[in-house]
Protein backbone atom coordinates (compact mmCIF):
# COMPACT_ATOMS: atom_id res chain seq x y z
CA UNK A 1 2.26 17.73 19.59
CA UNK A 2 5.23 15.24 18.59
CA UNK A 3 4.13 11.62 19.18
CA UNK A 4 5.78 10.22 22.63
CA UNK A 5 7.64 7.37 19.96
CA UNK A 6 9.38 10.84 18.54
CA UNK A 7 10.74 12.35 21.44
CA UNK A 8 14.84 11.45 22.04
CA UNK A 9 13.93 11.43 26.33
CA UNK A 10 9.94 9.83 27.23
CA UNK A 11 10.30 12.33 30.25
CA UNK A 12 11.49 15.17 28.31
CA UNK A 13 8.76 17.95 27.89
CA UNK A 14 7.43 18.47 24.54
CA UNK A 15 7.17 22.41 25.24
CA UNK A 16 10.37 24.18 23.18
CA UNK A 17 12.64 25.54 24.93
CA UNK A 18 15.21 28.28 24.11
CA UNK A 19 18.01 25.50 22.76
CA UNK A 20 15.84 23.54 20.71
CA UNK A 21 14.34 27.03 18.96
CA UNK A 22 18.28 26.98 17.81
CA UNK A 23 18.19 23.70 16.22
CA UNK A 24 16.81 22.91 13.14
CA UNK A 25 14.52 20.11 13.16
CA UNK A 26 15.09 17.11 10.80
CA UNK A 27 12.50 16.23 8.10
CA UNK A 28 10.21 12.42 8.89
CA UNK A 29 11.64 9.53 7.66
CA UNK A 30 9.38 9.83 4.08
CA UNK A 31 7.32 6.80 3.37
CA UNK A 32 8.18 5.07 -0.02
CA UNK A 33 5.94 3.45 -2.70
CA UNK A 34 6.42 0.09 -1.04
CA UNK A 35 5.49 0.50 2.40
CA UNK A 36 2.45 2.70 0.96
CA UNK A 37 1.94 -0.49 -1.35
CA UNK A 38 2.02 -2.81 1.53
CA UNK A 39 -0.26 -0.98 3.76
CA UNK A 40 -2.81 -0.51 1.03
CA UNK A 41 -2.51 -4.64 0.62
CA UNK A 42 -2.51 -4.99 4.68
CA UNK A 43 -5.54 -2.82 4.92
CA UNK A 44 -7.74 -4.62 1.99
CA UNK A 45 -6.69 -7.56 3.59
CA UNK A 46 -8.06 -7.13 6.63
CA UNK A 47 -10.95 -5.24 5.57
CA UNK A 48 -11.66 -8.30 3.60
CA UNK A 49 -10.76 -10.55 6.58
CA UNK A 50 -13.76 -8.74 8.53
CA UNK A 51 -16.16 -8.69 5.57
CA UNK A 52 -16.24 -12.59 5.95
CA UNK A 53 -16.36 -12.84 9.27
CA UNK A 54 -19.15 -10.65 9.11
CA UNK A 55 -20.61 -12.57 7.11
CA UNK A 56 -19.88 -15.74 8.92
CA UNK A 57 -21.28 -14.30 12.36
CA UNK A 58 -24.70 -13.17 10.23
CA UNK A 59 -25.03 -16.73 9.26
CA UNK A 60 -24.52 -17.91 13.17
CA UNK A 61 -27.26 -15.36 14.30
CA UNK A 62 -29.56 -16.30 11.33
CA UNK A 63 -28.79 -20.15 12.38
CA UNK A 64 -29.13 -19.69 16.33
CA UNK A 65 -31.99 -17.15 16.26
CA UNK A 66 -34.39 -18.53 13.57
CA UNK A 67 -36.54 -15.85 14.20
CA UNK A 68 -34.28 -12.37 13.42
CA UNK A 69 -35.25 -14.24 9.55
CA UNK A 70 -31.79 -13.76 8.25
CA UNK A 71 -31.34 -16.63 5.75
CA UNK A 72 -27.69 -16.87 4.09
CA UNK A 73 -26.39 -19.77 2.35
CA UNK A 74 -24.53 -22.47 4.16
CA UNK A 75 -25.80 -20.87 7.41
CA UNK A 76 -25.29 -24.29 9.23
CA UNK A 77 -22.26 -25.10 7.89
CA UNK A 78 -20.90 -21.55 8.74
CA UNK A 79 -22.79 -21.32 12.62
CA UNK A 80 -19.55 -23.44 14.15
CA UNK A 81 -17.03 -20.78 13.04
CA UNK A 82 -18.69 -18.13 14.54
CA UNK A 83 -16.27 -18.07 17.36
CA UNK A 84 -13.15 -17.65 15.10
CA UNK A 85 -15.22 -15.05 13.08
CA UNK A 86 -15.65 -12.69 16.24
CA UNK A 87 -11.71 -13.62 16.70
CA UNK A 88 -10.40 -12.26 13.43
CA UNK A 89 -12.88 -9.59 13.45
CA UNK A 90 -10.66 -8.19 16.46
CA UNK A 91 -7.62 -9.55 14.92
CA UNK A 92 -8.18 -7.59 11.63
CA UNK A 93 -8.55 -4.48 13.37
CA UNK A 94 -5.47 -4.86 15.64
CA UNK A 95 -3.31 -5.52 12.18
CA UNK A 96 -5.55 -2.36 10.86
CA UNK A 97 -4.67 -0.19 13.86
CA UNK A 98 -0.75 -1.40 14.34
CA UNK A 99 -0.47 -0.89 10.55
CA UNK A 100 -1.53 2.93 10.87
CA UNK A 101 0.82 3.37 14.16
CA UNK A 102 3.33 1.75 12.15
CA UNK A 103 2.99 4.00 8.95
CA UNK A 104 1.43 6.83 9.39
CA UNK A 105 2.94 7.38 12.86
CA UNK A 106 6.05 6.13 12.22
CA UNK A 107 6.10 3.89 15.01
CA UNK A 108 9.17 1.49 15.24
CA UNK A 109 7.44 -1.18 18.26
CA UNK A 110 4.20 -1.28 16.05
CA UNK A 111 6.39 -1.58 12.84
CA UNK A 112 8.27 -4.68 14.90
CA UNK A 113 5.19 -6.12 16.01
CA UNK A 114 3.25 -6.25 12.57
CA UNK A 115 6.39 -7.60 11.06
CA UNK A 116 6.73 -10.25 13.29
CA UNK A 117 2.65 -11.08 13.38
CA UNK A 118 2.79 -11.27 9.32
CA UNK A 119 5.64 -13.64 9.81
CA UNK A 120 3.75 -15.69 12.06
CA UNK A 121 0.57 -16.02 10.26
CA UNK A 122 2.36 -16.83 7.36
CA UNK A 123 4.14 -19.46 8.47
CA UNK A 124 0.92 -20.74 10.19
CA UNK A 125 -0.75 -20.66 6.79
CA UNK A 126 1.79 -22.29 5.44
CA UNK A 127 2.36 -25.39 7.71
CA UNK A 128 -1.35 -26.00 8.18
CA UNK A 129 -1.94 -26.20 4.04
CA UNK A 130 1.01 -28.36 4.14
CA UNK A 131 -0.05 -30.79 7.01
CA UNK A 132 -3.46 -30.59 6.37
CA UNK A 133 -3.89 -30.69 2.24
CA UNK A 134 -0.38 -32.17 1.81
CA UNK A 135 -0.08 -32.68 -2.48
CA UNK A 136 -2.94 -31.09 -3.14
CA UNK A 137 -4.39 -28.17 -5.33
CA UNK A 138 -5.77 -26.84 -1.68
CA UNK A 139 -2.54 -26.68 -0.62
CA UNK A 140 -0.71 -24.74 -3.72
CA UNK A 141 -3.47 -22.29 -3.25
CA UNK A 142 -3.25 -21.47 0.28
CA UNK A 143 0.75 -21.22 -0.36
CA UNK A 144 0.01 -17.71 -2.03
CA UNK A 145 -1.62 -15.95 0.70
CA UNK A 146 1.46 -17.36 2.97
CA UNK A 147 3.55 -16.17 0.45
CA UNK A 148 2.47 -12.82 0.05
CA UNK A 149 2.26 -12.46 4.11
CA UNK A 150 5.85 -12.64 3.93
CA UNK A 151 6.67 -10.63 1.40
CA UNK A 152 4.49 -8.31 3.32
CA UNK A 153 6.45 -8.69 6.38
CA UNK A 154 10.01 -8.44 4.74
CA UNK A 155 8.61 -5.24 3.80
CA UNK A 156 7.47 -4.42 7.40
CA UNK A 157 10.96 -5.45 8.43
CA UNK A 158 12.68 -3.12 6.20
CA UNK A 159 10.31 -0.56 7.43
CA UNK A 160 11.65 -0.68 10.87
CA UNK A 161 15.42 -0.77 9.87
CA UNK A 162 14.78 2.27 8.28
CA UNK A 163 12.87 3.71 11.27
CA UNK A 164 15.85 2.62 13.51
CA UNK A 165 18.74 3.70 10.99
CA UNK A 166 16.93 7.34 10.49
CA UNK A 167 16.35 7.57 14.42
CA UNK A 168 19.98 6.77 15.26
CA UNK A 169 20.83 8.85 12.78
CA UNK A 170 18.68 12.25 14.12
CA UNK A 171 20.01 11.58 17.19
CA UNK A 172 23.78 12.11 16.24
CA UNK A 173 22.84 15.21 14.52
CA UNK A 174 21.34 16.10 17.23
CA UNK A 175 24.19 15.27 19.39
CA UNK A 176 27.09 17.33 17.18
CA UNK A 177 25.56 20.00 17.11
């Protein structure tokens, strides 16, 4: 069954009907090594993202409930970010999940919307290393990961041209013939 995003009409039925057995059905828009290489880097990203938060909430439980005896270093320092932790736990799986809609699915609205959110966060990144480390080594180093979340979303952002360009595109063949 197509995906709904695939259909030309949302309230045509996906069941074929005698005119569309006539027509010969154009190939997916086929998924280059970059966007494979920027999923790949989205992915471990987030995966990563996660793993420390993880980590970060097993340090709050080991700091609020003594008695579970987890012991991690800098569990005190760590217990006050527990509530951002549990935030970009949920935020790396959205990015996960849009990412997969966006690639694997083909999906021009999640291809828009992880563009734009790599955008954001790495402007974000960016503007808080520069206000809060200004001159710094801190700040050079948080730069890169802003840097490459751009990159990533230029790549996003060509992703969804391309999605656009190849639907427009079906949709005049479909329309001549």
């Amino acid at each position: 069954m197509p995906h709904p995003s695939d259909l030309l009409n949302p309230y045509e039925s996906p069941a074929a009907d005698e005119s569309a057995e006539n027509i010969e059905a154009p190939a997916l828009l086929p998924r280059t090594a970059e966007i494979w290489t920027a999923t790949i880097v989205i992915w471990c990203t987030a995966l990563s993202l996660a793993m420390v938060a993880g980590y970060i909430l097993l340090a709050w439980a080991g700091h609020t409930y003594p008695k579970l005896g987890i012991k991690l270093n800098l569990a005190d320092q760590l217990a006050q970010f527990a509530t951002g932790a549990a935030n970009a736990i949920v935020m790396a799986a959205l990015v996960s999940y849009g990412q997969y809609n966006a690639v694997i699915r083909r999906d021009s609205v999640w291809s828009r919307s992880i563009a734009m959110l790599l955008m954001i966060a790495s402007l974000v990144v960016a503007l808080g290393s520069s206000l809060l480390f200004a001159g710094t080594w801190t700040m050079w180093l948080l730069l890169i990961p802003a840097a490459l979340g751009a990159v990533l979303s230029m790549t996003m952002f060509r992703w969804y041209a391309q999605l656009v360009a190849f639907r427009r595109q079906r949709r005049r063949l479909l329309r001549n013939r």
